[in-house]
N, C-alpha and C. Protein backbone atom coordinates (compact mmCIF):
# COMPACT_ATOMS: atom_id res chain seq x y z
N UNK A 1 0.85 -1.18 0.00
CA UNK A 1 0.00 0.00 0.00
C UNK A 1 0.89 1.23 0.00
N UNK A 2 0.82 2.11 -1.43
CA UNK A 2 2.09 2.87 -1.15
C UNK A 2 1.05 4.24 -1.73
N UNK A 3 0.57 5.04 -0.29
CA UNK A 3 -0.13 6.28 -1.30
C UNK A 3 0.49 7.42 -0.81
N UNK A 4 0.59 8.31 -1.39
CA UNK A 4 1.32 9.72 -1.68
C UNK A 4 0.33 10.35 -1.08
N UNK A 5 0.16 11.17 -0.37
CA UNK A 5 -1.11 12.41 0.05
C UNK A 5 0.08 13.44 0.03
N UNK A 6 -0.65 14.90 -0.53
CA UNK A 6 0.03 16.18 -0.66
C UNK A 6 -1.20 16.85 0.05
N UNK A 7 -0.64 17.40 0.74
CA UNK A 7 -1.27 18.68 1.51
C UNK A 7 -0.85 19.93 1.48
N UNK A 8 -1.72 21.19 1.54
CA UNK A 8 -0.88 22.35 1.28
C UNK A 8 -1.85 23.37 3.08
N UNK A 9 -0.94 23.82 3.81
CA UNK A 9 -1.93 24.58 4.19
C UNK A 9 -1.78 26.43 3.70
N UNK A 10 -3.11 27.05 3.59
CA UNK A 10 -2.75 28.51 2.83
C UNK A 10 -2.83 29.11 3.15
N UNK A 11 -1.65 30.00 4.51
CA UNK A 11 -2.57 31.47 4.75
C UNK A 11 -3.12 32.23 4.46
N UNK A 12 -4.24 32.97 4.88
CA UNK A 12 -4.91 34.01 3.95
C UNK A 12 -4.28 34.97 3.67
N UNK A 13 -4.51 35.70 2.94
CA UNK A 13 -3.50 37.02 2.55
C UNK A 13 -3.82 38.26 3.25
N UNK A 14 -3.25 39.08 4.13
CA UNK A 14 -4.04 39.82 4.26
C UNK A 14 -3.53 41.28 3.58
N UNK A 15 -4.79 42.42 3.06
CA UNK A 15 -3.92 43.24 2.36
C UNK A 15 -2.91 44.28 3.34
N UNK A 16 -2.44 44.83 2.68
CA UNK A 16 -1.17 45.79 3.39
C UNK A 16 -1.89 46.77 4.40
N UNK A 17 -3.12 47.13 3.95
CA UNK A 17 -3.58 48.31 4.75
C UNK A 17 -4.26 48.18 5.79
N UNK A 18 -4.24 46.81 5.78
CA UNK A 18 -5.03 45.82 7.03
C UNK A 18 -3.87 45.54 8.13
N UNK A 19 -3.93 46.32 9.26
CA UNK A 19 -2.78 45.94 10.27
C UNK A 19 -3.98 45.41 11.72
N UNK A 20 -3.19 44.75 12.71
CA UNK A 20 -3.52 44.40 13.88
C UNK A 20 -4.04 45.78 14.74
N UNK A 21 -4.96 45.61 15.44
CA UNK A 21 -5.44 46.70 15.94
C UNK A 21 -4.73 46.75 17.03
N UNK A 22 -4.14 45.89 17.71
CA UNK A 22 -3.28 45.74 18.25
C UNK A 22 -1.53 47.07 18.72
N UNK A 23 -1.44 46.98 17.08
CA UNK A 23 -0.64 47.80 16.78
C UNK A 23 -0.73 48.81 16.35
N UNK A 24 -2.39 48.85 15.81
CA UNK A 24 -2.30 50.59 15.66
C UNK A 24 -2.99 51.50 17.11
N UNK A 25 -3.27 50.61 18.12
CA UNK A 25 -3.50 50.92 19.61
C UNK A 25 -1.96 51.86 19.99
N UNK A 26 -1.05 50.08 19.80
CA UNK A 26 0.29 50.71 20.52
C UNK A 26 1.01 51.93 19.71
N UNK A 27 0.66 51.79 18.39
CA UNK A 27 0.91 53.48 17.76
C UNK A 27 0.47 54.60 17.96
N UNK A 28 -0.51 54.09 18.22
CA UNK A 28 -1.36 55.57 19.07
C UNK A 28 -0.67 55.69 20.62
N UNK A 29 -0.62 54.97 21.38
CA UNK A 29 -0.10 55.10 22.89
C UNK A 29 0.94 55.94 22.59
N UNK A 30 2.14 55.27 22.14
CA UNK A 30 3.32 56.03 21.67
C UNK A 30 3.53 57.40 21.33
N UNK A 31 2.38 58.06 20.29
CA UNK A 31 2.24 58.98 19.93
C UNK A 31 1.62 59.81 20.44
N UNK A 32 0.81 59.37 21.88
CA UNK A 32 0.18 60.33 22.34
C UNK A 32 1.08 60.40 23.50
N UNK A 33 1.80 59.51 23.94
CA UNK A 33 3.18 59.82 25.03
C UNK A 33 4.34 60.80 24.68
N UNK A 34 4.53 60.95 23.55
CA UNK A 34 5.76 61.77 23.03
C UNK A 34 5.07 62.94 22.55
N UNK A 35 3.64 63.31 22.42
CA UNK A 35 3.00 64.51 21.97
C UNK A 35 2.76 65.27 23.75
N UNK A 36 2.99 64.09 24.70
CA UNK A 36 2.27 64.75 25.77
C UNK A 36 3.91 65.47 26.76
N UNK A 37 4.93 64.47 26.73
CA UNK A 37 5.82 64.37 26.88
C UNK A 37 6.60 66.20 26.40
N UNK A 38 6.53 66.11 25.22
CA UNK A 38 6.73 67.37 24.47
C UNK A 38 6.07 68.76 24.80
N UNK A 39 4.92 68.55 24.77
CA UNK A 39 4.05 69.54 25.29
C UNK A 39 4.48 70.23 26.84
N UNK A 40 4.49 69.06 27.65
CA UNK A 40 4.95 69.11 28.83
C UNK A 40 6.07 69.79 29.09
N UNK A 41 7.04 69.63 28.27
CA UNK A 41 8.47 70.50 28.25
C UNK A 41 8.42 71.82 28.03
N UNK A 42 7.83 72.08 26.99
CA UNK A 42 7.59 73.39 26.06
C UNK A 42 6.74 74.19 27.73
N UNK A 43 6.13 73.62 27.98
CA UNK A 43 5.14 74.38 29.51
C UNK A 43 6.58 74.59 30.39
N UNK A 44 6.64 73.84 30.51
CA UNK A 44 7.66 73.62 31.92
C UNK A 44 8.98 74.81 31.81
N UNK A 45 9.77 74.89 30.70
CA UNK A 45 10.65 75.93 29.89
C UNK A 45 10.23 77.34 29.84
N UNK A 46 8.66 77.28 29.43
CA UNK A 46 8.32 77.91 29.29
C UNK A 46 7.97 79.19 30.63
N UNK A 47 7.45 78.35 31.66
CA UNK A 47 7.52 78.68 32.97
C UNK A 47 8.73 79.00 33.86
N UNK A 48 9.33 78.44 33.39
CA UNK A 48 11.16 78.42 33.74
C UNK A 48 11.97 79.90 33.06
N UNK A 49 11.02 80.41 32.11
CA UNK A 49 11.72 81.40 31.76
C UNK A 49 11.75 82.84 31.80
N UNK A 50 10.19 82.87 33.10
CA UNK A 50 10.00 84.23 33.44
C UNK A 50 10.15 84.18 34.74
């Protein structure tokens, strides 16, 4: 008994503009840490300089 079986498994494709929400969460976190971060300085300098 000599049988051959081929199997393929296929990931789906997904398109490019389709990302994990996951990651556009942690892109946002990021970006609202270094916008707040920044802001924060510009105040702080700012206060610091009169």
């Amino acid at each position: 008994m000599d049988e051959t079986v081929f199997f393929s498994i296929a990931a789906p494709e997904l398109p490019s503009y389709s990302t994990p929400l996951s990651t556009v969460i942690l892109n946002l976190a990021i970006i609202a840490t270094i916008t707040g971060i920044g802001i924060g300085l510009l105040v702080y300098f700012d206060k610091r300089k009169h």
